[in-house]
N, C-alpha and C. Protein backbone atom coordinates (compact mmCIF):
# COMPACT_ATOMS: atom_id res chain seq x y z
N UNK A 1 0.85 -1.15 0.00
CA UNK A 1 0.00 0.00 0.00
C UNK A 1 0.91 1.23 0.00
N UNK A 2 0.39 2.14 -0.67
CA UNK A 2 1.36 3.53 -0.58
C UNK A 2 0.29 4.54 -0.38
N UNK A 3 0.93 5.63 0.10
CA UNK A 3 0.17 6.85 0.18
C UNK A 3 0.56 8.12 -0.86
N UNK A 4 -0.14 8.51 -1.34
CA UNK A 4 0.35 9.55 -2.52
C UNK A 4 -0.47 11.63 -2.36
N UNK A 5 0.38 11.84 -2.07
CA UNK A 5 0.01 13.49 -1.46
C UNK A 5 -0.30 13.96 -3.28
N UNK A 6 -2.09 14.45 -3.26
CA UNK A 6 -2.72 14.86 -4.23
C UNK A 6 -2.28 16.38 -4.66
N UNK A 7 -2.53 16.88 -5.36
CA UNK A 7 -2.18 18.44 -6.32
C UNK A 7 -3.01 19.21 -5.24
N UNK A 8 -3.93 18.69 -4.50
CA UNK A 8 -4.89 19.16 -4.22
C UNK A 8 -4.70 19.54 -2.24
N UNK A 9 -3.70 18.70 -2.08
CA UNK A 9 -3.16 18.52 -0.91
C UNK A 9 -3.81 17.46 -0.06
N UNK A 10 -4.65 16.89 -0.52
CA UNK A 10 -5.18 15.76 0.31
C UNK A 10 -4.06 14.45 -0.45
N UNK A 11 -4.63 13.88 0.85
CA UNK A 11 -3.67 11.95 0.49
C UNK A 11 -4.77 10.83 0.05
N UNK A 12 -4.16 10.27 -0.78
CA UNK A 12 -4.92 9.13 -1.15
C UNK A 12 -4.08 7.82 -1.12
N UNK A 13 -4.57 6.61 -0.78
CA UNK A 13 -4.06 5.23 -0.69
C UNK A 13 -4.37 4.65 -1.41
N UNK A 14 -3.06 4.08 -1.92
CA UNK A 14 -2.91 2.98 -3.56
C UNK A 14 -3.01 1.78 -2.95
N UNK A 15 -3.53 0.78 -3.64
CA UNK A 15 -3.39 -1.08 -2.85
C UNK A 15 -2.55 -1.19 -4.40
N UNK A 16 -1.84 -1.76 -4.25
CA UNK A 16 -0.44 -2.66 -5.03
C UNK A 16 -0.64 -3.90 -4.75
N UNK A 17 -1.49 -4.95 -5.80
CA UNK A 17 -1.80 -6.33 -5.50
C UNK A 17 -0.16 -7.12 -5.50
N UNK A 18 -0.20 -8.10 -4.81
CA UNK A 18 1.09 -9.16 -5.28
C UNK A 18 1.51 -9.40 -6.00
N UNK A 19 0.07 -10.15 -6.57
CA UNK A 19 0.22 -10.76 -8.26
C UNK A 19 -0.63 -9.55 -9.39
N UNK A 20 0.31 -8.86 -10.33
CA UNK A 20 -0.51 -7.97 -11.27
C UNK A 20 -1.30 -8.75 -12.31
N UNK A 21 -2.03 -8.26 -12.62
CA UNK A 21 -3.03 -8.77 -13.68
C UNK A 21 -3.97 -9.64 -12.76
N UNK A 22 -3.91 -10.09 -11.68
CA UNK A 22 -5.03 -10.95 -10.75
C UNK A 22 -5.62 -10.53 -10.07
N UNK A 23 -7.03 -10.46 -10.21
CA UNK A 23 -7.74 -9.99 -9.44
C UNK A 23 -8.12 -10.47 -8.24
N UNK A 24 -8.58 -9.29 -7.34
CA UNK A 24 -8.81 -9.79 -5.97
C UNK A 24 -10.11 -10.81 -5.92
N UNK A 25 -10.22 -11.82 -4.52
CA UNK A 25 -11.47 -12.06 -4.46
C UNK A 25 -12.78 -11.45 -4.00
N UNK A 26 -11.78 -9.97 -3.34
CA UNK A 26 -13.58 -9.57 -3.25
C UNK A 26 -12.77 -7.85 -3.85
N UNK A 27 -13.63 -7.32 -4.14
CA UNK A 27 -12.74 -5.85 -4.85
C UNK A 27 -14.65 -5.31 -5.01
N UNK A 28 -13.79 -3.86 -5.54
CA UNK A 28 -14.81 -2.91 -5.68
C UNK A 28 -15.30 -2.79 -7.06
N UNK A 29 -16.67 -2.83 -7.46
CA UNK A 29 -17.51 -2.86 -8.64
C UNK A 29 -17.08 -1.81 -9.47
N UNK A 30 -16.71 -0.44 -8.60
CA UNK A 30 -15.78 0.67 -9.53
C UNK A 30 -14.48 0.25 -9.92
N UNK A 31 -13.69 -0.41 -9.59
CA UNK A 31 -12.66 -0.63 -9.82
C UNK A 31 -11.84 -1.39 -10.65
N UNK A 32 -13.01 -2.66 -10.52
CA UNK A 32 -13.17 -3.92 -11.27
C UNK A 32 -14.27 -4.28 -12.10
N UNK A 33 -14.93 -3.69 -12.14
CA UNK A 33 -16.64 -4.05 -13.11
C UNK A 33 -16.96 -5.45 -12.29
N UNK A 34 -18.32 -5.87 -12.76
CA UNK A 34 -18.52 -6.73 -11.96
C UNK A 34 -17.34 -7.86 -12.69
N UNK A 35 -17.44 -8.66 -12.09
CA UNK A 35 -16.48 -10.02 -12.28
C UNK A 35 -17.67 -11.11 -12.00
N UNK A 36 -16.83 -12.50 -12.45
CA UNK A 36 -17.65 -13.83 -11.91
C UNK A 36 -17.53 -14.97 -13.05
N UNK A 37 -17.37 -15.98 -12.57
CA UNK A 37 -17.04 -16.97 -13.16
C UNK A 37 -18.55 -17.71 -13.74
N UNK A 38 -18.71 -18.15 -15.22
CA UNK A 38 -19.69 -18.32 -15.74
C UNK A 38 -20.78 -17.38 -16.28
N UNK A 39 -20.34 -16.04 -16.39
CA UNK A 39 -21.04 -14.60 -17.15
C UNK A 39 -20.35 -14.43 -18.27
N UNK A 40 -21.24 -14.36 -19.31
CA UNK A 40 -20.21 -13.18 -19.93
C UNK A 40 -20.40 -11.73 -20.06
N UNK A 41 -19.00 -11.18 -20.05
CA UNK A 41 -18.22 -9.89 -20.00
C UNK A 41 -18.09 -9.09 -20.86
N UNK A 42 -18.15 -7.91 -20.91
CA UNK A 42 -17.60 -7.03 -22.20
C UNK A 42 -16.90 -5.78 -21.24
N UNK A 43 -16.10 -5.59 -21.64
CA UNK A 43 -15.49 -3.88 -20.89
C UNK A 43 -15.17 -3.18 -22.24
N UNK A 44 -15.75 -2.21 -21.93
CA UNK A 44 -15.49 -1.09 -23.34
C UNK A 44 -15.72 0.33 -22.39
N UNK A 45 -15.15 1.24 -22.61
CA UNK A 45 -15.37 2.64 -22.49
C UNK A 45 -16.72 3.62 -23.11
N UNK A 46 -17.06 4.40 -22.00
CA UNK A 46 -18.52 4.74 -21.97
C UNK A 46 -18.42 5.75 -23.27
N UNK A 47 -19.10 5.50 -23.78
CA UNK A 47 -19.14 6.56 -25.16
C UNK A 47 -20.18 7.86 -25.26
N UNK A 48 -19.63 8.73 -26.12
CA UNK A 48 -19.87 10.19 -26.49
C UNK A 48 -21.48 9.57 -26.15
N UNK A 49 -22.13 10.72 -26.01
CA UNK A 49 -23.63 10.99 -26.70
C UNK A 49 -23.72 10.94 -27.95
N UNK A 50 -24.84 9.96 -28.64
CA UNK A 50 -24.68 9.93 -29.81
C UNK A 50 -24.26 9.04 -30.47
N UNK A 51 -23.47 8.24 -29.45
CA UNK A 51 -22.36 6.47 -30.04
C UNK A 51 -23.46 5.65 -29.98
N UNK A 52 -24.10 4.79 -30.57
CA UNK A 52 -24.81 3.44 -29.79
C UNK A 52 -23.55 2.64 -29.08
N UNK A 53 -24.01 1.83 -28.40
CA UNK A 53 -23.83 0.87 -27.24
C UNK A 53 -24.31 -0.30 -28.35
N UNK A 54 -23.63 -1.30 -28.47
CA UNK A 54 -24.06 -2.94 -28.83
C UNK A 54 -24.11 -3.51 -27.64
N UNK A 55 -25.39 -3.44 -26.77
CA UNK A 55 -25.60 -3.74 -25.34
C UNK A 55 -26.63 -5.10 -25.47
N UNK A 56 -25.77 -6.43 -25.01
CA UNK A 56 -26.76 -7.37 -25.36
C UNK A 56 -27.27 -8.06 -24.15
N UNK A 57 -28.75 -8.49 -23.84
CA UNK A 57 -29.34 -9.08 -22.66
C UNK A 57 -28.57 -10.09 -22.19
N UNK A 58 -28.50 -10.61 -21.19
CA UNK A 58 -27.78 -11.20 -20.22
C UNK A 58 -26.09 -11.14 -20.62
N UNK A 59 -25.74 -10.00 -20.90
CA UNK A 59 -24.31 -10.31 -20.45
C UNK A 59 -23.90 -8.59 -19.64
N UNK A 60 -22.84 -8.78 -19.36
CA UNK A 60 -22.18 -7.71 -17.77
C UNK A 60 -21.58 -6.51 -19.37
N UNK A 61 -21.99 -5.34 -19.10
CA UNK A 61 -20.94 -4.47 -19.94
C UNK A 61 -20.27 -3.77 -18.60
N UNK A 62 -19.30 -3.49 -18.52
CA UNK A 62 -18.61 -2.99 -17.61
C UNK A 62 -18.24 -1.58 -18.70
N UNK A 63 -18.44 -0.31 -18.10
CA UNK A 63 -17.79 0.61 -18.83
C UNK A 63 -17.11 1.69 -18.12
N UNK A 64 -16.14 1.88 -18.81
CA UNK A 64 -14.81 1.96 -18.09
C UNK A 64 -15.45 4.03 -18.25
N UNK A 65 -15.61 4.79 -17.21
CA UNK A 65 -16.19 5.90 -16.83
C UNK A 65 -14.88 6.88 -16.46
N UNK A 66 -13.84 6.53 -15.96
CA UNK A 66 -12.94 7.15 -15.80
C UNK A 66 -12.84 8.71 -16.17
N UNK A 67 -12.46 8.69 -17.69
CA UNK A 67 -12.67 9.97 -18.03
C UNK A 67 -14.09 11.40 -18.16
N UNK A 68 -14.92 10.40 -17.36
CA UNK A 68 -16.49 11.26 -17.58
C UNK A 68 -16.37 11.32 -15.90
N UNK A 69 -16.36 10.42 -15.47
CA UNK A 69 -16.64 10.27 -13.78
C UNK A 69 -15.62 10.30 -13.19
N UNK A 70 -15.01 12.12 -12.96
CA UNK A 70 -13.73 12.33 -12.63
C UNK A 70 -13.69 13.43 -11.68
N UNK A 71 -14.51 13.98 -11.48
CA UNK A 71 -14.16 15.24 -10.56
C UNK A 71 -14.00 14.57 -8.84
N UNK A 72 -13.35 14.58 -8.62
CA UNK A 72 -13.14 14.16 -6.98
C UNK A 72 -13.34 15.53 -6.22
N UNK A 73 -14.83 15.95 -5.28
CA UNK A 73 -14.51 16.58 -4.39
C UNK A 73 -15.41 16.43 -3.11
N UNK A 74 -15.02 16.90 -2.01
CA UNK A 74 -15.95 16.33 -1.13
C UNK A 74 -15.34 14.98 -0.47
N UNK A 75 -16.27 14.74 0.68
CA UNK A 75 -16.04 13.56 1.37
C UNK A 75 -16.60 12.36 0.10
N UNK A 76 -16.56 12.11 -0.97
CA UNK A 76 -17.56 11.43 -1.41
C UNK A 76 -16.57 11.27 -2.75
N UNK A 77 -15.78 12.16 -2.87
CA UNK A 77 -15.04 12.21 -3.89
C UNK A 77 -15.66 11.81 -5.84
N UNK A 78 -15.22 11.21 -6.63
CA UNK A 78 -15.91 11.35 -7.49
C UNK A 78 -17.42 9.81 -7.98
N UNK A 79 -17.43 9.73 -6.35
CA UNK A 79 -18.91 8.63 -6.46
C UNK A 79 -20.01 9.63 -7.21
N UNK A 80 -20.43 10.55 -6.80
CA UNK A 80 -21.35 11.71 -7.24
C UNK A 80 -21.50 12.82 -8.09
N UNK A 81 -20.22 12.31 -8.94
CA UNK A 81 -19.95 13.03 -10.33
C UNK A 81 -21.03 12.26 -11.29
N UNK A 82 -21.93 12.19 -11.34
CA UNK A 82 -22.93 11.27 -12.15
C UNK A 82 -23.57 12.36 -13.17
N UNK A 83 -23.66 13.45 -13.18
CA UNK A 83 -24.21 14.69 -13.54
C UNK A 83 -23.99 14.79 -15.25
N UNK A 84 -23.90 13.64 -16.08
CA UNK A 84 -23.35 14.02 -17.23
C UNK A 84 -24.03 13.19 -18.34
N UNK A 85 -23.75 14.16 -19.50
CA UNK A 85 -25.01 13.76 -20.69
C UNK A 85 -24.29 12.60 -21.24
N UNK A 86 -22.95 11.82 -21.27
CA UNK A 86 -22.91 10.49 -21.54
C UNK A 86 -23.39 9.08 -20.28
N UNK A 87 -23.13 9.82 -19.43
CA UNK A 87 -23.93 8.45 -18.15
C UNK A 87 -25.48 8.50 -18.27
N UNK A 88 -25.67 9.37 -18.73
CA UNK A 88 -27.60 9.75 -19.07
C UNK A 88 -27.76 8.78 -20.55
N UNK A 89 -26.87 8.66 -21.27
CA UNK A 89 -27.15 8.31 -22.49
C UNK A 89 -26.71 6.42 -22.42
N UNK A 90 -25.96 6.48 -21.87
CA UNK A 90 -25.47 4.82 -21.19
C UNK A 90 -26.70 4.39 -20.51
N UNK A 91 -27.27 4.77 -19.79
CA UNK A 91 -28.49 4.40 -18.74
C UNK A 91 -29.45 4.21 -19.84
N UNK A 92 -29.89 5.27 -20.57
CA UNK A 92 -31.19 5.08 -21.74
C UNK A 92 -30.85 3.96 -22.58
N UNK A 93 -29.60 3.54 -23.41
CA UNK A 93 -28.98 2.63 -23.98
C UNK A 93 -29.28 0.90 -23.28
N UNK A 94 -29.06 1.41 -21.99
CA UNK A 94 -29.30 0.08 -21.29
C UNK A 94 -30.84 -0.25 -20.88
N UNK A 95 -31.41 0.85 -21.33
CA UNK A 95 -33.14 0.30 -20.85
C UNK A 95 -34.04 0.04 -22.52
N UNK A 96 -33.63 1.00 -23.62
CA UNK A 96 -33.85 0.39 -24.59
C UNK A 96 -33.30 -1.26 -25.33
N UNK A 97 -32.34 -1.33 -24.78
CA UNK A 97 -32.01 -2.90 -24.60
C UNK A 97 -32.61 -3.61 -24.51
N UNK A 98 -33.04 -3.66 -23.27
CA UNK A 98 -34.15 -4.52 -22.64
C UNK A 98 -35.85 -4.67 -23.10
């Protein structure tokens, strides 16, 4: 584990697994998309407004939000950055799916 002093002056804590590329057995849904043995998976990056999504019933899309779901502030940091016209357009994508 390391600690890393932010631009911002706050600290944040890195976990540095053992083994890279292996995932933990229990980890965070932000971090990792869901996982699980016997699903299938897709990870792709959340796209513009305007992209379709090839979003197909029963399988996990994990989309990688990073660059949309980024503002860290607050005790809450960037959980509540949700405020944006591509996570609005991912959500509609995933209910016309269905």
């Amino acid at each position: 584990m390391s600690v890393k002093k932010e631009a911002n002056g706050r600290h944040s804590v890195q976990v540095e697994f053992e083994v890279p590329d292996v995932l933990p057995t229990y980890g965070g849904i932000g971090t990792f998309g869901i996982r699980g043995p016997g699903i299938e998976i897709v990870d792709e990056p959340m796209r513009a407004v305007g992209e379709a999504y090839e979003l197909r019933p029963r399988v996990v899309h994990n989309l990688v939000a990073d660059e949309v779901i980024a503002t860290s502030e607050g005790i809450m940091g960037a959980h509540s950055d949700i405020c944006h016209g591509a996570v609005a357009h991912a959500v509609w994508q995933a209910v016309a799916a269905t």
